[in-house]
PDB file of N, CA and C in Angstrom:
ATOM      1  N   UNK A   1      -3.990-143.675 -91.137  1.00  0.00           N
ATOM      2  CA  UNK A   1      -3.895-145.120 -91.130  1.00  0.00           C
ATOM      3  C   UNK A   1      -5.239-145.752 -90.761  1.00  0.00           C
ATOM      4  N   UNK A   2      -6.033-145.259 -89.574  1.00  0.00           N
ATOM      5  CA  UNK A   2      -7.463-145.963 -89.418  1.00  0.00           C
ATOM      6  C   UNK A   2      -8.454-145.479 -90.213  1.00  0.00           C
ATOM      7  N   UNK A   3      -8.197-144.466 -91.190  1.00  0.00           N
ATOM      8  CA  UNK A   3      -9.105-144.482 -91.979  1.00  0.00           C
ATOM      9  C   UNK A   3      -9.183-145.297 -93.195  1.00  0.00           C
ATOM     10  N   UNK A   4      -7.717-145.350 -93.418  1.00  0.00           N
ATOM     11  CA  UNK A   4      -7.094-146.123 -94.547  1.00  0.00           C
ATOM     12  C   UNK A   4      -7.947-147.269 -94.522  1.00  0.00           C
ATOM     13  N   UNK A   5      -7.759-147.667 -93.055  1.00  0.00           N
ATOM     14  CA  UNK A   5      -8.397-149.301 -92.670  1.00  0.00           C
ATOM     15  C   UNK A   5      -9.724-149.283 -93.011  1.00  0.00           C
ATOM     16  N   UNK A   6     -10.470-148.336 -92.146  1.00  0.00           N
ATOM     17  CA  UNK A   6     -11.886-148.602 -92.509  1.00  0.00           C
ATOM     18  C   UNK A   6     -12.236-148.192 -93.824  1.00  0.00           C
ATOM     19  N   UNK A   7     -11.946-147.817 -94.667  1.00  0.00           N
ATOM     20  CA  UNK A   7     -12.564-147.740 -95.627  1.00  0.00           C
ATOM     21  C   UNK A   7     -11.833-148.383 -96.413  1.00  0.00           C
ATOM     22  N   UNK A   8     -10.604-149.496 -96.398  1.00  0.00           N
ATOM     23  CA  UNK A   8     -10.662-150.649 -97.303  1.00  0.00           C
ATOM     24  C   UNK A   8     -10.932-151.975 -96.540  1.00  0.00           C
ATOM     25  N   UNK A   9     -11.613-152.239 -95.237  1.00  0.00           N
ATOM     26  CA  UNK A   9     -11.855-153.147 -94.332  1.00  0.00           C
ATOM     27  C   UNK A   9     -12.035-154.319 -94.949  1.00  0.00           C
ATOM     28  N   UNK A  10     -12.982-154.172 -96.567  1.00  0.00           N
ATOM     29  CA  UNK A  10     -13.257-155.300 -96.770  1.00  0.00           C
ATOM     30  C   UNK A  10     -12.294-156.847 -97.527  1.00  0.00           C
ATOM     31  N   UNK A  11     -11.124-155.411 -98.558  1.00  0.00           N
ATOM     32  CA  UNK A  11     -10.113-156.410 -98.691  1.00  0.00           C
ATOM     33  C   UNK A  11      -9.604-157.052 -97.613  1.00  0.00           C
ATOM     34  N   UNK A  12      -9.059-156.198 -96.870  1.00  0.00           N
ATOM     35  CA  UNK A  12      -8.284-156.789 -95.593  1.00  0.00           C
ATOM     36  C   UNK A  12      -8.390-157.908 -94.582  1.00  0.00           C
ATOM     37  N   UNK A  13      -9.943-157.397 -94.487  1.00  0.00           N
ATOM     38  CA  UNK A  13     -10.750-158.816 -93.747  1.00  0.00           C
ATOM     39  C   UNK A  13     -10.268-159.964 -94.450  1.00  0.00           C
ATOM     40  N   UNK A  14     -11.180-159.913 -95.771  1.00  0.00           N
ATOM     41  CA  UNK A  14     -10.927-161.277 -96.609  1.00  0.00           C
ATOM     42  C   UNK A  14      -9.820-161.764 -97.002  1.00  0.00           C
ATOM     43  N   UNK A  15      -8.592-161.457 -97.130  1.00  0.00           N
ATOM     44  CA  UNK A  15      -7.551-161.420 -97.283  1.00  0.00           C
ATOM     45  C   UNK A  15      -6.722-162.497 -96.047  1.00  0.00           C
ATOM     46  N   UNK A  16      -7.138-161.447 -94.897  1.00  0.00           N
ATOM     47  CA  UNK A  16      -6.688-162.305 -93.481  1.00  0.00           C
ATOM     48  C   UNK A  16      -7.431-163.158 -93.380  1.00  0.00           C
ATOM     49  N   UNK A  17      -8.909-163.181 -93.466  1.00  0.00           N
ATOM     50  CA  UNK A  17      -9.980-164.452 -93.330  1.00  0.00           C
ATOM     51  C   UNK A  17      -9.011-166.101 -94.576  1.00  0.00           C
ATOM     52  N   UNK A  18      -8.761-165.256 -95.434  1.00  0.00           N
ATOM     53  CA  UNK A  18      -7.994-166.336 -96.537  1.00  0.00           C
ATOM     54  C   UNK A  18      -7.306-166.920 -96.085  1.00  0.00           C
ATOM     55  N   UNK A  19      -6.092-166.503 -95.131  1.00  0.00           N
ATOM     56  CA  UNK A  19      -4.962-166.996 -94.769  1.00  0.00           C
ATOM     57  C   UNK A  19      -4.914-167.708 -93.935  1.00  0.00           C
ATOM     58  N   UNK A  20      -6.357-167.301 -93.082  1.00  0.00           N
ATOM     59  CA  UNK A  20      -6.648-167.932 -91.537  1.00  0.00           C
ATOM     60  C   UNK A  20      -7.126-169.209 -91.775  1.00  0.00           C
ATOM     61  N   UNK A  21      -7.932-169.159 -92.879  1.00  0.00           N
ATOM     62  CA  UNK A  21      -8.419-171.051 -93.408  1.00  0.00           C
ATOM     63  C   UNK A  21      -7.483-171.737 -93.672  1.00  0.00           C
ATOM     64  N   UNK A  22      -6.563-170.609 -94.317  1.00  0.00           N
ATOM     65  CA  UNK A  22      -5.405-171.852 -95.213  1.00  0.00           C
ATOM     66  C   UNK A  22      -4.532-172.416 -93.505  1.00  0.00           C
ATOM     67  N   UNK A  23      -3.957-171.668 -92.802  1.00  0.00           N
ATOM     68  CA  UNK A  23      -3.531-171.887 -91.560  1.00  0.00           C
ATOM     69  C   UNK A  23      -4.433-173.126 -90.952  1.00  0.00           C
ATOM     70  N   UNK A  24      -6.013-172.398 -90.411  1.00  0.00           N
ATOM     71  CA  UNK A  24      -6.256-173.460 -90.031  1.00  0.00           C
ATOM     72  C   UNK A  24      -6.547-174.824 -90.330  1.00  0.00           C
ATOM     73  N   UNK A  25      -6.492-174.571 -92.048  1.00  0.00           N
ATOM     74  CA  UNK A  25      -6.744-176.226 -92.178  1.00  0.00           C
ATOM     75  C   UNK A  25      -5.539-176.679 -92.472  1.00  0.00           C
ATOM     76  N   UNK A  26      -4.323-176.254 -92.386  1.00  0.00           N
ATOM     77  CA  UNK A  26      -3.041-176.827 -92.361  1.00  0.00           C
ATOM     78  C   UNK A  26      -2.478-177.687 -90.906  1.00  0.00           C
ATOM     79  N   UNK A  27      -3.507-176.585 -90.296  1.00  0.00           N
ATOM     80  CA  UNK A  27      -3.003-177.688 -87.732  1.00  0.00           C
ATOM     81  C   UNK A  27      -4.176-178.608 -88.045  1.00  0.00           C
ATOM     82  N   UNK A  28      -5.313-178.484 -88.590  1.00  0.00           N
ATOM     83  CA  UNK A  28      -6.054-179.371 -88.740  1.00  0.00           C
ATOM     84  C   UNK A  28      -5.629-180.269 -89.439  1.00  0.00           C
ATOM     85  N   UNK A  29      -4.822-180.530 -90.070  1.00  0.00           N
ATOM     86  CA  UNK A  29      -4.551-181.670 -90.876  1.00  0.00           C
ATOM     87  C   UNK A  29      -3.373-182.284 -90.140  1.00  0.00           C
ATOM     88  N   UNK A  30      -2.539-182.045 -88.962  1.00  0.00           N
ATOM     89  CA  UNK A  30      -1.642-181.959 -88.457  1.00  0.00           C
ATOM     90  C   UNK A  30      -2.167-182.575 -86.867  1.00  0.00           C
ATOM     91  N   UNK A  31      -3.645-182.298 -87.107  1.00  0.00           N
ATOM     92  CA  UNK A  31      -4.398-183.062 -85.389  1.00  0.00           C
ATOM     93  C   UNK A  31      -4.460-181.758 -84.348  1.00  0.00           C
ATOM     94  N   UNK A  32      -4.154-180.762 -84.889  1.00  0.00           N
ATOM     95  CA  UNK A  32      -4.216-179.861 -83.962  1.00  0.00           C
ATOM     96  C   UNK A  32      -5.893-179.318 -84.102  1.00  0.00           C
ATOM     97  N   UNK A  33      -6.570-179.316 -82.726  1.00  0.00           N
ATOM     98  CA  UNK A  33      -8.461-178.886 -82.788  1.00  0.00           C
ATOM     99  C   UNK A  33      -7.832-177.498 -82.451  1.00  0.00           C
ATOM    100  N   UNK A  34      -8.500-176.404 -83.488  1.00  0.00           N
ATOM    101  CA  UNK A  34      -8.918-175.238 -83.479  1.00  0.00           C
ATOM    102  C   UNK A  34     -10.276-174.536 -83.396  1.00  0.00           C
ATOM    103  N   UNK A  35     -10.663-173.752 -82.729  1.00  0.00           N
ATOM    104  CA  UNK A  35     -12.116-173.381 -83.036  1.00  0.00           C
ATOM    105  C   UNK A  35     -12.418-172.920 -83.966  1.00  0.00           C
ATOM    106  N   UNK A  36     -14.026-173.007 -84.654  1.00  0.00           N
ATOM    107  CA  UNK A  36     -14.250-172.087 -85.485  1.00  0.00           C
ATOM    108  C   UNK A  36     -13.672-171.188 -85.777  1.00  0.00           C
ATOM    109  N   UNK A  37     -13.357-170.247 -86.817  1.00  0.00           N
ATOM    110  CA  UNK A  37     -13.150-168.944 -86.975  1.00  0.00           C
ATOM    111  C   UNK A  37     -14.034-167.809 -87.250  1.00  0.00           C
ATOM    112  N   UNK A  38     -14.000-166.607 -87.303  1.00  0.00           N
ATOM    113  CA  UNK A  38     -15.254-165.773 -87.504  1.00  0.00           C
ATOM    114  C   UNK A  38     -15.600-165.811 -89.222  1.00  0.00           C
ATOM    115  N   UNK A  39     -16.756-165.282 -89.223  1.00  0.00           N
ATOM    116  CA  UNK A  39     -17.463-165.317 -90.518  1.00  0.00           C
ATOM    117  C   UNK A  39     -16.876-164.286 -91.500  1.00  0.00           C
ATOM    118  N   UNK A  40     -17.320-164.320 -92.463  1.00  0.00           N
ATOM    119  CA  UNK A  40     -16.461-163.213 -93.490  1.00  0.00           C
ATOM    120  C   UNK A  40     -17.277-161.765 -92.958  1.00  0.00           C
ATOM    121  N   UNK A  41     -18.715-161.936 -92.257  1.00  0.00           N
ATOM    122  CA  UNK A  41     -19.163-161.018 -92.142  1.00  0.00           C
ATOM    123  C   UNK A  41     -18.343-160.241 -91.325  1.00  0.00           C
ATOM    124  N   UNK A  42     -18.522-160.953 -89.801  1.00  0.00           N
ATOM    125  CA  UNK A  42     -17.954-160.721 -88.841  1.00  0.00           C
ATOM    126  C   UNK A  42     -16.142-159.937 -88.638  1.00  0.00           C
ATOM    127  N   UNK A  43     -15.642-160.682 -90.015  1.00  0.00           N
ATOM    128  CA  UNK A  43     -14.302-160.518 -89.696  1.00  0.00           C
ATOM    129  C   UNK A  43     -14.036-159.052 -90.466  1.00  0.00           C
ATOM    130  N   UNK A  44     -14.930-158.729 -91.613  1.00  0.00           N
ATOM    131  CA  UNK A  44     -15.169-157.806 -92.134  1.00  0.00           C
ATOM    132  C   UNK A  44     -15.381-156.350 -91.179  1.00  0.00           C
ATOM    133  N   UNK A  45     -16.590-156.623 -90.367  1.00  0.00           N
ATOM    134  CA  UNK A  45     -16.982-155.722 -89.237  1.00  0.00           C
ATOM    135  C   UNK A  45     -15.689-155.423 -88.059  1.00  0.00           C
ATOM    136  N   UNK A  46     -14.768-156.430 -87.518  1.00  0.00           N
ATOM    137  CA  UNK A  46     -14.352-156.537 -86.853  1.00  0.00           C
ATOM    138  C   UNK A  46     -13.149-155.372 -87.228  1.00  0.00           C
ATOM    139  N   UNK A  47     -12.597-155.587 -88.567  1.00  0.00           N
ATOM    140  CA  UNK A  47     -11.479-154.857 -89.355  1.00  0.00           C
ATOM    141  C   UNK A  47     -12.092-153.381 -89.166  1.00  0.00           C
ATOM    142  N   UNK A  48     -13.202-152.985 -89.605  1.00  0.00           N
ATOM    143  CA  UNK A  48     -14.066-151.457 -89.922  1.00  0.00           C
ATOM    144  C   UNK A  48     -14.142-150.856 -88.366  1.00  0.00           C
ATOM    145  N   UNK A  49     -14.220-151.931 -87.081  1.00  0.00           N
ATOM    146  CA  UNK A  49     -14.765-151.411 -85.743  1.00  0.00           C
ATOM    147  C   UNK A  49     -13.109-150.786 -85.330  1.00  0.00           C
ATOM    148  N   UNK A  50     -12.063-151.566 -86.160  1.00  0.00           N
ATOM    149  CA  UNK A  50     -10.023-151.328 -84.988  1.00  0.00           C
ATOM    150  C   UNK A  50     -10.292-150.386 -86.525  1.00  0.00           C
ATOM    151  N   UNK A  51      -9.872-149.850 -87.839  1.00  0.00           N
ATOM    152  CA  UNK A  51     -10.271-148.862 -88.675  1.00  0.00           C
ATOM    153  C   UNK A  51     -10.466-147.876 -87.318  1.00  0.00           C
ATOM    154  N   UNK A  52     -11.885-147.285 -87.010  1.00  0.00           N
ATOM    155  CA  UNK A  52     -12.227-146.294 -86.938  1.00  0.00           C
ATOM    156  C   UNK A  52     -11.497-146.045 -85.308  1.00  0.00           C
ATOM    157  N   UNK A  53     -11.790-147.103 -84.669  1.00  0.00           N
ATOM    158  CA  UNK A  53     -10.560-147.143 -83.027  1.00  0.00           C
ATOM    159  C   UNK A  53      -9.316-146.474 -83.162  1.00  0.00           C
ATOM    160  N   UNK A  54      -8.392-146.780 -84.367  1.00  0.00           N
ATOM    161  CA  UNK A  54      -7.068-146.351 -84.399  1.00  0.00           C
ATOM    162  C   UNK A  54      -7.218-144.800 -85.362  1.00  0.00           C
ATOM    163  N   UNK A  55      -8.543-144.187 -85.945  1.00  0.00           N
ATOM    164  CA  UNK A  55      -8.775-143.059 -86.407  1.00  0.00           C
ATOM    165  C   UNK A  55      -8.653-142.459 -85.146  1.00  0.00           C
ATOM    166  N   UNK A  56      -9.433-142.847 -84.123  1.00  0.00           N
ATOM    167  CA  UNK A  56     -10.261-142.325 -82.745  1.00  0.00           C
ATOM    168  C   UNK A  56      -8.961-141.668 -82.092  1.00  0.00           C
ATOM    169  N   UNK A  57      -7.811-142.597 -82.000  1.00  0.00           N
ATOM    170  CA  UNK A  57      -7.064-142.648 -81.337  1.00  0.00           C
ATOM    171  C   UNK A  57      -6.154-141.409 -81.276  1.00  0.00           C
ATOM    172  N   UNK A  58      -6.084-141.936 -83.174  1.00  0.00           N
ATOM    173  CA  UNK A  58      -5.064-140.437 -83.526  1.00  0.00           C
ATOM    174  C   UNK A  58      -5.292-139.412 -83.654  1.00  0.00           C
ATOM    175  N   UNK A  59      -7.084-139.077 -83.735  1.00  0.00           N
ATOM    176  CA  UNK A  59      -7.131-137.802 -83.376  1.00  0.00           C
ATOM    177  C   UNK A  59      -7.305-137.084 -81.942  1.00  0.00           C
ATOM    178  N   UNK A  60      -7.577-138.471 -80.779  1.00  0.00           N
ATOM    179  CA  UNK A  60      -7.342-137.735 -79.735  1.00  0.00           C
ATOM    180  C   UNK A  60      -5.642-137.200 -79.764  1.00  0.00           C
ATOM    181  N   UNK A  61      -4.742-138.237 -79.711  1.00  0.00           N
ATOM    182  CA  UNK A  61      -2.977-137.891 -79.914  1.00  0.00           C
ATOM    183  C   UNK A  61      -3.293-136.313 -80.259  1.00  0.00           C
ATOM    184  N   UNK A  62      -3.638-136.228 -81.279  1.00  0.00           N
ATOM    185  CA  UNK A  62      -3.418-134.771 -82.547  1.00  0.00           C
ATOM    186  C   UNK A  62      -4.282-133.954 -81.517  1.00  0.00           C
ATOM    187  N   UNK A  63      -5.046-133.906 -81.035  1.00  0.00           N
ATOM    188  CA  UNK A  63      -5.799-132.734 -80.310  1.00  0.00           C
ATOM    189  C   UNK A  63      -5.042-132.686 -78.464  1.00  0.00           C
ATOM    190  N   UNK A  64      -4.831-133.734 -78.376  1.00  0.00           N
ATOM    191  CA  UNK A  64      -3.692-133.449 -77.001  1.00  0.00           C
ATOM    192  C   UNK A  64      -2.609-132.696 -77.270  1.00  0.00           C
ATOM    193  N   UNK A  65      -2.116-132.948 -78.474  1.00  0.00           N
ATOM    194  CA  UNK A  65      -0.853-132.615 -78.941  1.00  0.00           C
ATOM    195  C   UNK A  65      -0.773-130.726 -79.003  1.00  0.00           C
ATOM    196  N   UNK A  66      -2.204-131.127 -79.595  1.00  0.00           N
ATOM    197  CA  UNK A  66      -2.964-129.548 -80.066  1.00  0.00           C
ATOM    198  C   UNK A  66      -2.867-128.784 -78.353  1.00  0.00           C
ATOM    199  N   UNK A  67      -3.197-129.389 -77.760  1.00  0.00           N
ATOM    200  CA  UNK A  67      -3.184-128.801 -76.561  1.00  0.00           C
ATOM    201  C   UNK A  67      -2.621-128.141 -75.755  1.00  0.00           C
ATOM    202  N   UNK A  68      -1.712-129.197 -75.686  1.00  0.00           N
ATOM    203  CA  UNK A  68       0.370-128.975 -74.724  1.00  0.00           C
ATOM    204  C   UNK A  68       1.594-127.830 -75.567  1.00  0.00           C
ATOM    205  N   UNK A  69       0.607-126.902 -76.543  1.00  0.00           N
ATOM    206  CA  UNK A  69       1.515-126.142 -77.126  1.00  0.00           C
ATOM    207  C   UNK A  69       1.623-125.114 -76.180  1.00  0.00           C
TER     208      UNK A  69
END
């Protein structure tokens, strides 16, 4: 699954980055102040950094697992 992620990070980002404009300019139009949101770069990077975290993760799991036999 975190590899899955990082190595399609970039749909995913943009995808969620899409939804997050459409959201936020929907409270914005509604009077609700939201902050900025992150950049396509950023949100891109952000997706590739939890990707390789939740790789990290499962192969510690799998090598503990490996362990307790």
């Amino acid at each position: 699954m975190g590899l899955v992620l990082a190595a399609f990070h970039r749909p995913v980002a943009d995808f969620i980055l899409e939804q997050d404009r459409a959201f936020s300019g929907f409270a914005r139009r509604g009077g609700l102040q939201l902050p900025a949101g992150l950049s396509a770069e950023g949100s891109r990077n952000l997706f590739f950094c939890l990707g390789i975290l939740v790789a990290l993760a499962q192969m510690a799991r799998i090598y503990l697992a490996y362990l307790h036999q």
